[in-house]
Every structure is written in structure tokens, then in C-alpha cells.
Protein backbone atom coordinates (compact mmCIF):
# COMPACT_ATOMS: atom_id res chain seq x y z
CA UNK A 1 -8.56 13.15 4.16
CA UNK A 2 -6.31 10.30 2.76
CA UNK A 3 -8.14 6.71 1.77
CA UNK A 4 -8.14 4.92 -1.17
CA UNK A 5 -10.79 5.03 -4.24
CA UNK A 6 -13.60 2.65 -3.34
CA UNK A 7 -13.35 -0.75 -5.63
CA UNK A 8 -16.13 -1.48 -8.46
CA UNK A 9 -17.65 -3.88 -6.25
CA UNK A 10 -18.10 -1.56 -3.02
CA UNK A 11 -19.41 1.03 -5.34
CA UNK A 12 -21.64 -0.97 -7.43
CA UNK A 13 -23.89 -2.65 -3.95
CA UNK A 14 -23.83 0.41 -2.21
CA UNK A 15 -25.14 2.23 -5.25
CA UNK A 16 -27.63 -0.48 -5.45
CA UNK A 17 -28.76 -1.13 -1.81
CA UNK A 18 -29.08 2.92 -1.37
CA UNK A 19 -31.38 3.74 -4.84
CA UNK A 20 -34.15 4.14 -2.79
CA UNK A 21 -31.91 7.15 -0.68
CA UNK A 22 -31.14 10.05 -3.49
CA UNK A 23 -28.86 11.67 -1.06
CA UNK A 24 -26.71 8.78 -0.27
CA UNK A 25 -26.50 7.60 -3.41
CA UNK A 26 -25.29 10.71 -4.47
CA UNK A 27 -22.71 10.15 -1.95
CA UNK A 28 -21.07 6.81 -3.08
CA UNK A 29 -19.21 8.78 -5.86
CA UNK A 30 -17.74 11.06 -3.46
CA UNK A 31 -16.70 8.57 -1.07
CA UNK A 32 -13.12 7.04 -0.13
CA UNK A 33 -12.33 4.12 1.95
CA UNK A 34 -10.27 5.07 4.54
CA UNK A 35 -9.35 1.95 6.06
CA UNK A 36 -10.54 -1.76 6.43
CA UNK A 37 -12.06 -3.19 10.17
CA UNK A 38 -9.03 -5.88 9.83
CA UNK A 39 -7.04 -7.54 7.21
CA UNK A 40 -9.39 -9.22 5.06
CA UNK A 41 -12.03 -7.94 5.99
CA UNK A 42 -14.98 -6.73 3.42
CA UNK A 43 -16.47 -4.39 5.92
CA UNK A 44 -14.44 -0.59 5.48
CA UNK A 45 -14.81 2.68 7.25
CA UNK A 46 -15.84 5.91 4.83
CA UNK A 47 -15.23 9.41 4.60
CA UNK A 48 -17.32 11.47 2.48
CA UNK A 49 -16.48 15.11 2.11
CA UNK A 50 -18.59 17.76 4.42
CA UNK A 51 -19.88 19.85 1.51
CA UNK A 52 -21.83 16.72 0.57
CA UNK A 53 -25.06 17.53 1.64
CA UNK A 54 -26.28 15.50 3.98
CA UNK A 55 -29.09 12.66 4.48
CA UNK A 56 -31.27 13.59 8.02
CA UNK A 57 -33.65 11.43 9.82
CA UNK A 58 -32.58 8.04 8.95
CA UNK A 59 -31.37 5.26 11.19
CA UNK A 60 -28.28 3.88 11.40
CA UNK A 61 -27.16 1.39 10.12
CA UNK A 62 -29.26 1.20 7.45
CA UNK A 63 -29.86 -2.52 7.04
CA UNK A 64 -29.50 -4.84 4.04
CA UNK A 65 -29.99 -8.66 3.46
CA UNK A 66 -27.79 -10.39 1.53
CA UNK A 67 -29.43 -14.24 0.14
CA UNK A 68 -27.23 -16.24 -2.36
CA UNK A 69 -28.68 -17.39 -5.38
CA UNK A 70 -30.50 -20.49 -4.31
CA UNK A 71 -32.22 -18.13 -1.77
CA UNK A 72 -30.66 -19.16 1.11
CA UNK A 73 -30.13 -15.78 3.27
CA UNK A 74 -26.07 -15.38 4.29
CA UNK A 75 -25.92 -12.29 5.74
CA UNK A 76 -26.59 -8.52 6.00
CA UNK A 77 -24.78 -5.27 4.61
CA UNK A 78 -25.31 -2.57 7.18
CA UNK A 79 -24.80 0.90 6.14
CA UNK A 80 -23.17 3.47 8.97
CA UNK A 81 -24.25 7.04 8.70
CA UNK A 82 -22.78 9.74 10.76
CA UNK A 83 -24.07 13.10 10.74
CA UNK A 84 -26.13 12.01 7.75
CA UNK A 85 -23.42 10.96 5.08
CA UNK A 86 -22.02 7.78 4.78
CA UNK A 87 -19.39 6.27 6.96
CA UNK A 88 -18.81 2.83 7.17
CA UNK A 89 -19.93 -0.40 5.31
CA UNK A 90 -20.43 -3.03 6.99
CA UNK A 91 -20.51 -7.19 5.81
CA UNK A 92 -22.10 -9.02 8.68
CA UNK A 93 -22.27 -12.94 7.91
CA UNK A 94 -24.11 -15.87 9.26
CA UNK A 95 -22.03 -18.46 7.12
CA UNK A 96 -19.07 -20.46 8.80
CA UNK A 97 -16.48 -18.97 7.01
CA UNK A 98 -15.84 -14.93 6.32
CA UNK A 99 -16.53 -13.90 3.13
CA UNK A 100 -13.32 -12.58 0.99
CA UNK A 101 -15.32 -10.55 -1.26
CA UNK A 102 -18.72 -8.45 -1.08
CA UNK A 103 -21.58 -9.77 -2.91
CA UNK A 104 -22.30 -9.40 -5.97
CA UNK A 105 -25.67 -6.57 -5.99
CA UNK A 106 -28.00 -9.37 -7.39
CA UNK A 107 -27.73 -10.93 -4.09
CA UNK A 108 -29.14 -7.73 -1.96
CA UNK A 109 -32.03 -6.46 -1.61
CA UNK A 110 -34.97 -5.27 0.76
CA UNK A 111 -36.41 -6.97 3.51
CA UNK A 112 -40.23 -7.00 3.88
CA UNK A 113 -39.97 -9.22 8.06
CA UNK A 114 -40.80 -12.06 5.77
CA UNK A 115 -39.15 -12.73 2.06
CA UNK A 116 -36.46 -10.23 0.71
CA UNK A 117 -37.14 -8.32 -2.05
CA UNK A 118 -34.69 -8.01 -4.98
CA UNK A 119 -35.46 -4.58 -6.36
């Protein structure tokens, strides 16, 4: 399948948000972006190849908050599995503007219903 390499940044907070998931971040390496949701947009739809083994029994998405440095929460990366390997990433925002870029790893983390967690 055609797509494009995925960009340092893309790479970098998905191998971050999933190092608690072995299996999908095994995937992230073998991933390509095969096309964005709209021009602009941060959120892109995946392929990763079939022999990739897959990831069972997990939800989807997988669900990530995003706070910016003062603490202030901004949004959420959501993770889309199909069949159990990645396929989508997702930048949902609660900010009045649409982000241009994904944020920087530092700025995701783990939510415990009441603080996040920056692992």
C-alpha cells in the first residue's frame, strides 16, 4: 500500500503514548500514513502491514490527553485500531483554533478520571 513515511513528530507521541502497549509500539516503525482527514489537518489515517502481529482485546480508540505546559488540558490524541494494528491517529482539540502541528510527547500522557499523568 502507497502512503508516505510517518514524520518525527507522529512517530515520536505515538511511540510515547503506546509504551505501555509492546505490540503497538512495535507497530509505529512499520507504519505509513496514508492520507490526512483534510488539508491541515494533524489527525492521519494508517496502514500497517498484515504480517505485523496484531494487538487483541483493546478498545478503540485508545485515548490520550494532551495538557500544555502550564497544565491546562487542550485536547486528546485518540488512537484507531482495526483488527488489532494501528490505523488512524487522531488530534481531537478543545482550543478555539486547530492545531497545525501535534504536540510535542511531553504534553501527553495518561489519564487517571482526575489529574493526567505524564509517564
Amino acid at each position: 500500500m502507497s502512503g508516505r513515511q510517518m514524520s518525527v513528530d507522529e512517530r515520536t507521541v505515538l511511540h510515547h503514548v503506546l509504551s505501555d502497549y509492546p505490540v503497538l509500539h512495535a507497530q509505529v516503525d512499520k507504519a505509513k500514513v496514508i492520507r490526512p482527514w483534510a488539508p491541515g489537518s494533524t489527525s492521519v489515517d494508517l496502514h500497517v502491514p498484515d504480517d505485523s502481529p496484531p494487538c487483541d482485546n483493546l478498545p478503540s480508540p485508545l485515548s490520550f490527553p494532551i495538557a500544555d505546559d502550564a497544565g491546562t488540558f487542550t485536547g486528546w490524541l485518540l488512537v484507531w485500531l482495526e483488527h488489532g494494528r494501528l490505523s488512524a491517529l487522531e488530534h481531537a482539540w478543545v482550543t478555539d483554533e486547530q492545531p497545525t502541528e501535534l504536540p510535542p510527547a511531553r504534553q501527553t500522557g495518561k489519564h487517571d478520571g482526575n489529574t493526567l499523568s505524564r509517564a
